[in-house]
N, C-alpha and C. Protein backbone atom coordinates (compact mmCIF):
# COMPACT_ATOMS: atom_id res chain seq x y z
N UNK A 1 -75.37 16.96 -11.01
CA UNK A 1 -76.81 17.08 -10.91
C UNK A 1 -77.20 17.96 -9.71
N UNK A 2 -76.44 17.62 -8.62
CA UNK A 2 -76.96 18.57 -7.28
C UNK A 2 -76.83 20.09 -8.26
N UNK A 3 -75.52 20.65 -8.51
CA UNK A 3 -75.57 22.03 -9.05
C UNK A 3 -76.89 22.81 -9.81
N UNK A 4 -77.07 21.58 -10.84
CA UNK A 4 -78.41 22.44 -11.39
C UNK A 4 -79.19 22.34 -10.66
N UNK A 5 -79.89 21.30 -9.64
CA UNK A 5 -81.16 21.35 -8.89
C UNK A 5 -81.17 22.71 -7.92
N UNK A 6 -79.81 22.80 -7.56
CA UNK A 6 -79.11 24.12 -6.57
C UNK A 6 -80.02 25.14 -7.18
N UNK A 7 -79.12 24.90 -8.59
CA UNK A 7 -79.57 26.32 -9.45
C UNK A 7 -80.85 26.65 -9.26
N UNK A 8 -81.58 25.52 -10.27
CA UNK A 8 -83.17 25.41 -10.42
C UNK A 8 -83.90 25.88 -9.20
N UNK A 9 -83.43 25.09 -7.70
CA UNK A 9 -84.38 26.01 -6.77
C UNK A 9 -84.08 27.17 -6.69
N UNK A 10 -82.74 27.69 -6.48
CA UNK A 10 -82.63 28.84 -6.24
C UNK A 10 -82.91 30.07 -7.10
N UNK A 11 -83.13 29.69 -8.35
CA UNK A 11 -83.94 30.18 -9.32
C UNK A 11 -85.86 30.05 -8.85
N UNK A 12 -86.21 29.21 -8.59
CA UNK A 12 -87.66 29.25 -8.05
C UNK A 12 -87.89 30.00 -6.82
N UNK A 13 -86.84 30.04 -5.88
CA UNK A 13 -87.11 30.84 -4.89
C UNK A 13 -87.36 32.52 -5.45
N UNK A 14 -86.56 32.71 -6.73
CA UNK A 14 -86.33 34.35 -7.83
C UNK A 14 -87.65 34.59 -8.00
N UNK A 15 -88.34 33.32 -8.91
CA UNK A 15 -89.46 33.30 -9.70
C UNK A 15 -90.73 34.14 -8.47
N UNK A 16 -90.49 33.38 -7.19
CA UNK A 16 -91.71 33.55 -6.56
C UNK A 16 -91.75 34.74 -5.76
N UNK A 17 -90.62 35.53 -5.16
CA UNK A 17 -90.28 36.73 -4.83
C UNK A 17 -90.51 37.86 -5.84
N UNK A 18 -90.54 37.00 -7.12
CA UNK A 18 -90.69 38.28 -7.78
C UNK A 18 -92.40 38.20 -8.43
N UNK A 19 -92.66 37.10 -8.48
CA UNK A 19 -93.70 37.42 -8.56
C UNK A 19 -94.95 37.95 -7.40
N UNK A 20 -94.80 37.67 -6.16
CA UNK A 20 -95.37 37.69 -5.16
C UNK A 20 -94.96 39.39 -4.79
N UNK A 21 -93.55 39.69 -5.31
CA UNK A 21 -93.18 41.01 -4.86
C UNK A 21 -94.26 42.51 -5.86
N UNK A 22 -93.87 41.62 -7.34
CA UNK A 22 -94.61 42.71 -8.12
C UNK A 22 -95.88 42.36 -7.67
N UNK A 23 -96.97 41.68 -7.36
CA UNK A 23 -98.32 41.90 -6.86
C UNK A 23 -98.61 42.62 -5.64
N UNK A 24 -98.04 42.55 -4.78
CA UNK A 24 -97.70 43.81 -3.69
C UNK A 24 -97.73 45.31 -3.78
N UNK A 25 -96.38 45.04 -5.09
CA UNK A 25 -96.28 46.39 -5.21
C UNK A 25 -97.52 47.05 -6.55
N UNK A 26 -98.18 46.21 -6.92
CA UNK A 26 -99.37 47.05 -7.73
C UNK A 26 -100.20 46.97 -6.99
N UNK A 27 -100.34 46.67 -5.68
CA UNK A 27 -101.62 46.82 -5.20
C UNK A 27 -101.16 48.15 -4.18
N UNK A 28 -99.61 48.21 -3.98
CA UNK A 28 -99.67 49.51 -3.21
C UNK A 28 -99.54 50.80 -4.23
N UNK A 29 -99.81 50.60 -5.20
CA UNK A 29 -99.99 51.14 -6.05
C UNK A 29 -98.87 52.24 -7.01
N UNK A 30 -98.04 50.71 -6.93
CA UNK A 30 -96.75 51.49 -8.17
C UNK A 30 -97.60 51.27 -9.44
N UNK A 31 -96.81 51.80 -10.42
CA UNK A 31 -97.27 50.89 -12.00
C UNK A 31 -96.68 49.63 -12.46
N UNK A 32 -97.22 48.87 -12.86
CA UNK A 32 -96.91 47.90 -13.26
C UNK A 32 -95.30 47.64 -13.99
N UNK A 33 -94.64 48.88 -14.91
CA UNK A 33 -93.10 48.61 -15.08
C UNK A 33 -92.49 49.17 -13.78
N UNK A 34 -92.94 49.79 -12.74
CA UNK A 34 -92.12 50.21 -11.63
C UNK A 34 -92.27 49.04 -10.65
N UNK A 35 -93.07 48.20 -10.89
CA UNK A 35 -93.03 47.13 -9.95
C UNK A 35 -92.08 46.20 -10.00
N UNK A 36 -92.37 46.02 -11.78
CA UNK A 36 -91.66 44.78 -12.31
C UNK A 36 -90.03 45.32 -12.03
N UNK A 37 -89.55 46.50 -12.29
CA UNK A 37 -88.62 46.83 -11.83
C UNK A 37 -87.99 46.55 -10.54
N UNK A 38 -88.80 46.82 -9.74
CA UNK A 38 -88.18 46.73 -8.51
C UNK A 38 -88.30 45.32 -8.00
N UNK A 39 -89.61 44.72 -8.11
CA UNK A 39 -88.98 43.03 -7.81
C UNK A 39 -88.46 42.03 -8.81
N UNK A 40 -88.10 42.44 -9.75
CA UNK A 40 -86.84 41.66 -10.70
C UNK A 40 -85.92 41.96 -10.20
N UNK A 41 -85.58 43.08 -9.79
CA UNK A 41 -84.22 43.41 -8.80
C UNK A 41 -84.03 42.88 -7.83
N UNK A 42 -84.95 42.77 -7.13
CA UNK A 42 -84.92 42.18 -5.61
C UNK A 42 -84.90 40.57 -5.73
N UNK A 43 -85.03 40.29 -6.89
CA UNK A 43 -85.31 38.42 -6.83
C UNK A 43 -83.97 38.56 -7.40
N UNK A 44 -83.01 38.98 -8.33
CA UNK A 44 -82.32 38.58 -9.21
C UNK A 44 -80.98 38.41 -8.04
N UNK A 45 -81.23 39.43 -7.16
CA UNK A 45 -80.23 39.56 -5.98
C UNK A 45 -79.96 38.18 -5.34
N UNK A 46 -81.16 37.94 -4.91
CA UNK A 46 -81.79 36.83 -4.15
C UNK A 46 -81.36 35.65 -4.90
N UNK A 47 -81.20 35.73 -6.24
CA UNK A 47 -80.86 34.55 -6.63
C UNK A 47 -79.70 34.62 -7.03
N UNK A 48 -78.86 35.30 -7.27
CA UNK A 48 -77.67 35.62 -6.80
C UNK A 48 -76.62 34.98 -6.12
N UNK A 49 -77.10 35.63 -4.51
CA UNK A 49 -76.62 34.90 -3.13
C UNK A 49 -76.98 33.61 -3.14
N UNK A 50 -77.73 33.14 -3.76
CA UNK A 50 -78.51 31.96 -3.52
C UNK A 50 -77.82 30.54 -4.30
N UNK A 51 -77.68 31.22 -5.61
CA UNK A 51 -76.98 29.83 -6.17
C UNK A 51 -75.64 30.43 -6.40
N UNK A 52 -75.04 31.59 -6.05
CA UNK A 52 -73.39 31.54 -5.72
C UNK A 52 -73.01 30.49 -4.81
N UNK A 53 -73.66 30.62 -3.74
CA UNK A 53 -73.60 30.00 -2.48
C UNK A 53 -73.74 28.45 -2.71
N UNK A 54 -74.87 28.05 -3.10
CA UNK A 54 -75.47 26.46 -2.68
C UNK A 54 -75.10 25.73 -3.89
N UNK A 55 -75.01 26.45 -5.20
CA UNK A 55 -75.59 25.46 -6.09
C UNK A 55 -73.73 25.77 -6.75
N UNK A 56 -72.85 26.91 -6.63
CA UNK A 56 -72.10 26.99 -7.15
C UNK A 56 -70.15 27.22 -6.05
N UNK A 57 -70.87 27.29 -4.45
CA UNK A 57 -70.05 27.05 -3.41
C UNK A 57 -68.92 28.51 -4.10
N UNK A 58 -69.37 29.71 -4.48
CA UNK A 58 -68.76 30.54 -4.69
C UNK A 58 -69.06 31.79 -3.84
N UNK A 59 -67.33 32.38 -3.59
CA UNK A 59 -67.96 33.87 -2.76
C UNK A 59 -68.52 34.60 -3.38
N UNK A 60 -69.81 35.76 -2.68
CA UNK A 60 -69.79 36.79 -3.23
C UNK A 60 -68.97 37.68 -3.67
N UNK A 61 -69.24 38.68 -4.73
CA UNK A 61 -68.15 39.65 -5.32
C UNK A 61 -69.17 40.71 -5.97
N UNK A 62 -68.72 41.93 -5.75
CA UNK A 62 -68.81 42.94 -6.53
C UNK A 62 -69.20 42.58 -8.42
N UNK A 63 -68.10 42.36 -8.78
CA UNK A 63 -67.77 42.15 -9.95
C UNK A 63 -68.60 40.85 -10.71
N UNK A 64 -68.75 40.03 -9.80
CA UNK A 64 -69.72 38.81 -10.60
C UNK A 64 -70.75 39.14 -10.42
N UNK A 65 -71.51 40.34 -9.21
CA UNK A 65 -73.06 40.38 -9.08
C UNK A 65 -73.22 41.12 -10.21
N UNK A 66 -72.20 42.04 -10.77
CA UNK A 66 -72.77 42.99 -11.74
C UNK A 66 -72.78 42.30 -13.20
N UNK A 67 -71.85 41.50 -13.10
CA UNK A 67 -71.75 40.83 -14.52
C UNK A 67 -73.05 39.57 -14.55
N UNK A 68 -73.68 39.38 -13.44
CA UNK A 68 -74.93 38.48 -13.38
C UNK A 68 -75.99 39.36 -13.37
N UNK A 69 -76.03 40.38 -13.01
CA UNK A 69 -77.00 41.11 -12.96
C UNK A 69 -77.39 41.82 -14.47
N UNK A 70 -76.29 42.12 -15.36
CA UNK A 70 -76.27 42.79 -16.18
C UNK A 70 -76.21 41.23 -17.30
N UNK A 71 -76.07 40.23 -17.17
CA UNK A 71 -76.55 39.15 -17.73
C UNK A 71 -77.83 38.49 -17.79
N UNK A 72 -78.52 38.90 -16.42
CA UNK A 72 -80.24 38.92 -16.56
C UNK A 72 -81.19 39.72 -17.32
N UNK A 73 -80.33 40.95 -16.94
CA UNK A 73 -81.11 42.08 -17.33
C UNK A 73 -81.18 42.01 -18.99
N UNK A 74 -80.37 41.85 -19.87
CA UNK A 74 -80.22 41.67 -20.96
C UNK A 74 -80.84 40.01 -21.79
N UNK A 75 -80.70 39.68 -20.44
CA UNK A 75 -81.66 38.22 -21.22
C UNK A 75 -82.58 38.15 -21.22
N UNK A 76 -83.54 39.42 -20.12
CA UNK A 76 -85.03 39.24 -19.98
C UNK A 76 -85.27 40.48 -21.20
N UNK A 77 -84.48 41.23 -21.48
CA UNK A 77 -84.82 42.14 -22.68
C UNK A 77 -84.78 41.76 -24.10
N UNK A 78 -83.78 40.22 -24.28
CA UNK A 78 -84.04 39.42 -25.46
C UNK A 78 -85.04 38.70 -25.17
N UNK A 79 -85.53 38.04 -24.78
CA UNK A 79 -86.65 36.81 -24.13
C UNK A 79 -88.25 38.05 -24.29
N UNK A 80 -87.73 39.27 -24.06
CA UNK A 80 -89.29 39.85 -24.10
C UNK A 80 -89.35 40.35 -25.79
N UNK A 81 -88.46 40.85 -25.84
CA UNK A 81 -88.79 41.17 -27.69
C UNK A 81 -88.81 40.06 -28.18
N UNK A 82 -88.12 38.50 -27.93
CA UNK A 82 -88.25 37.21 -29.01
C UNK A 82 -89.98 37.11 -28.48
N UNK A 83 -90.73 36.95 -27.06
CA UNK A 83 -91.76 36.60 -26.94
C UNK A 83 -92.56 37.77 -28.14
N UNK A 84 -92.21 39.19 -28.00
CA UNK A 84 -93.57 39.76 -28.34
C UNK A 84 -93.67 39.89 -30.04
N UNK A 85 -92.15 39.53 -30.75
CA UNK A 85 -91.97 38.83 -31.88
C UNK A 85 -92.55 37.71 -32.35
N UNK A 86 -92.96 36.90 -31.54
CA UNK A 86 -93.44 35.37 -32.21
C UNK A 86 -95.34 36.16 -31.84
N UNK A 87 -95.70 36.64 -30.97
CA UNK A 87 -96.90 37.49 -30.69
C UNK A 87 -97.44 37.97 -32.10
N UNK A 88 -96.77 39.12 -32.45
CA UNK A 88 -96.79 40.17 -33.80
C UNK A 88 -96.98 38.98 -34.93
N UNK A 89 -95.67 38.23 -35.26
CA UNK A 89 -95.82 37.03 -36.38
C UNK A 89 -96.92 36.40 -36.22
N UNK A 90 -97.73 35.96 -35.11
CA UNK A 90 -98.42 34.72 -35.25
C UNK A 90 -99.97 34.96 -34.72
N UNK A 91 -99.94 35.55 -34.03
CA UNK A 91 -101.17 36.82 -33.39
C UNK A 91 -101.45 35.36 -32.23
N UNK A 92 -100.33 34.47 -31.84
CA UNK A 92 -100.77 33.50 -31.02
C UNK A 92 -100.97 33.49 -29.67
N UNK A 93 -101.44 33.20 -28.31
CA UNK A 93 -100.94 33.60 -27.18
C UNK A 93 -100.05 33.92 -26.48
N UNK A 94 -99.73 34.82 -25.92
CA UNK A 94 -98.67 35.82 -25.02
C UNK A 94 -97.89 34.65 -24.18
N UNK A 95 -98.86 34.10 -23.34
CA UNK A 95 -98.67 33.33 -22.07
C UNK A 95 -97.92 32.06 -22.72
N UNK A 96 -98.45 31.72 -23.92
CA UNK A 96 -98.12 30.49 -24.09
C UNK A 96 -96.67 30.41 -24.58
N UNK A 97 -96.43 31.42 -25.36
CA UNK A 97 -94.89 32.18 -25.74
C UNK A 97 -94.10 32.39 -24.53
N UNK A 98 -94.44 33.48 -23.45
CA UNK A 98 -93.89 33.48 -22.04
C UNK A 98 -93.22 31.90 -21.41
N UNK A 99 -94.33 31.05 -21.78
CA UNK A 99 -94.17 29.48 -20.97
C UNK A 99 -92.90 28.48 -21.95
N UNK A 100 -92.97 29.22 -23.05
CA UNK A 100 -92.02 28.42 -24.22
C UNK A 100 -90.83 28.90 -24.02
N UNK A 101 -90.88 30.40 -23.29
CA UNK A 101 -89.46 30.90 -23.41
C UNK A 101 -88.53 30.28 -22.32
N UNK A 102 -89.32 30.04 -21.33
CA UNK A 102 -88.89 29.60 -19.87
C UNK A 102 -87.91 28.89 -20.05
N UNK A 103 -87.62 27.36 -20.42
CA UNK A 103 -86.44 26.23 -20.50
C UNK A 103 -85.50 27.13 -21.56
N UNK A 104 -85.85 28.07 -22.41
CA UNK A 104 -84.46 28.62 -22.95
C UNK A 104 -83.67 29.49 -22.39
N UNK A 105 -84.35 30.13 -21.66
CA UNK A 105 -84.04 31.06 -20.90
C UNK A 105 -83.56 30.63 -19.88
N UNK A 106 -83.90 29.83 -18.84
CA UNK A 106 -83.68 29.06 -18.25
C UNK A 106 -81.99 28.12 -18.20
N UNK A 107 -82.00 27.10 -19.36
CA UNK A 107 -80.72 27.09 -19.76
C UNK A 107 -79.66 28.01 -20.31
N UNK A 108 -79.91 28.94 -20.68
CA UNK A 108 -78.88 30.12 -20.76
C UNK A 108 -78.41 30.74 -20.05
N UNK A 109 -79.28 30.99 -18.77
CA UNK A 109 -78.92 31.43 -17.83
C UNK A 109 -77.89 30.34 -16.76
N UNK A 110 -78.17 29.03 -16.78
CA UNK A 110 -77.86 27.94 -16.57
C UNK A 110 -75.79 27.82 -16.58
N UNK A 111 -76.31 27.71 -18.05
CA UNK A 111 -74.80 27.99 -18.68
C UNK A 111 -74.02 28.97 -18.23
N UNK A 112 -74.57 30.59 -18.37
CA UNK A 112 -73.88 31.34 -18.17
C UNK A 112 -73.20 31.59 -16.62
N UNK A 113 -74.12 31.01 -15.96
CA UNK A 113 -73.91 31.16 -14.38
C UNK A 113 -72.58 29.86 -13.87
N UNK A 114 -72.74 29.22 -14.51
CA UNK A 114 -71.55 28.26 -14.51
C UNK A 114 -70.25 28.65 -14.99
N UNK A 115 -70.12 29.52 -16.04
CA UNK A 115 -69.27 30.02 -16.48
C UNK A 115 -68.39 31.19 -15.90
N UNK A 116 -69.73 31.42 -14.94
CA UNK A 116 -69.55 33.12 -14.43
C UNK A 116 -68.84 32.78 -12.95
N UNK A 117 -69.40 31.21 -12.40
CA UNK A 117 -68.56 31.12 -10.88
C UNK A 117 -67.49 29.68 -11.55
N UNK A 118 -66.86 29.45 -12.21
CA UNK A 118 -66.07 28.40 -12.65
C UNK A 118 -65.01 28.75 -11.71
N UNK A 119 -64.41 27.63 -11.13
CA UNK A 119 -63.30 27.41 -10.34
C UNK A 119 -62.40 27.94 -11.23
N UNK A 120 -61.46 28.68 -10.79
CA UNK A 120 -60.05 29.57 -11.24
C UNK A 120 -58.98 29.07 -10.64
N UNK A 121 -58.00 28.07 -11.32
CA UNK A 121 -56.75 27.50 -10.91
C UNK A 121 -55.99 28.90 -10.38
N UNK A 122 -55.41 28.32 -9.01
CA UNK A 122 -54.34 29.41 -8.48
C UNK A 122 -53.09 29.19 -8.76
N UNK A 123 -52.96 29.21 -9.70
CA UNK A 123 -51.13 29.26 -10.38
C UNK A 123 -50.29 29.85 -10.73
């Protein structure tokens, strides 16, 4: 249980850097995908170091930031076409789709991050 709560904050610390980051940066006046760009990057890092460290007691590496990084990046690009899919089908709210995707997304990422720092027998 500590691990996921690890996770979970250190995932909320992501959430709020990046959201707090992209409002910054549209008010200094990037565009809105150059924002989201750059503080999804900057949180995903952040969460990264964050639950390697606390929630998963693993070193950093080269090789796992990219394979986590390139595991976000691809989950927020399924998670945005499934949201703007159920959008198109249903003509229902955006936000409310966004808020549904969260715990799946959420646990997938969950999973995968466990998988990604799993203790490796030295034998």
């Amino acid at each position: 249980m500590r691990q996921f709560l690890s996770f979970f904050g250190g995932s909320a610390v992501g959430l709020v850097i990046d959201l707090v980051g992209f409002a910054l940066l549209v008010l200094a006046g990037l565009l809105p995908w150059q924002a989201n760009a750059i503080s999804s990057a900057i949180a995903l890092t952040v969460v990264y170091f964050l639950v390697a460290r606390f929630a998963f007691a693993a070193r950093a590496r080269v090789r796992t930031y990219l394979a986590f990084f390139a595991w976000y990046a691809a989950n927020i690009v399924f998670f945005s076409g499934l949201i703007q899919l159920a959008v198109t089908l249903t003509d229902g709210p955006p936000l409310a789709f966004k808020l549904a995707s969260i715990p799946l997304s959420f646990a997938a990422n969950y999973l995968f991050t466990r998988v990604l720092f799993r203790p490796i027998d030295q034998e």
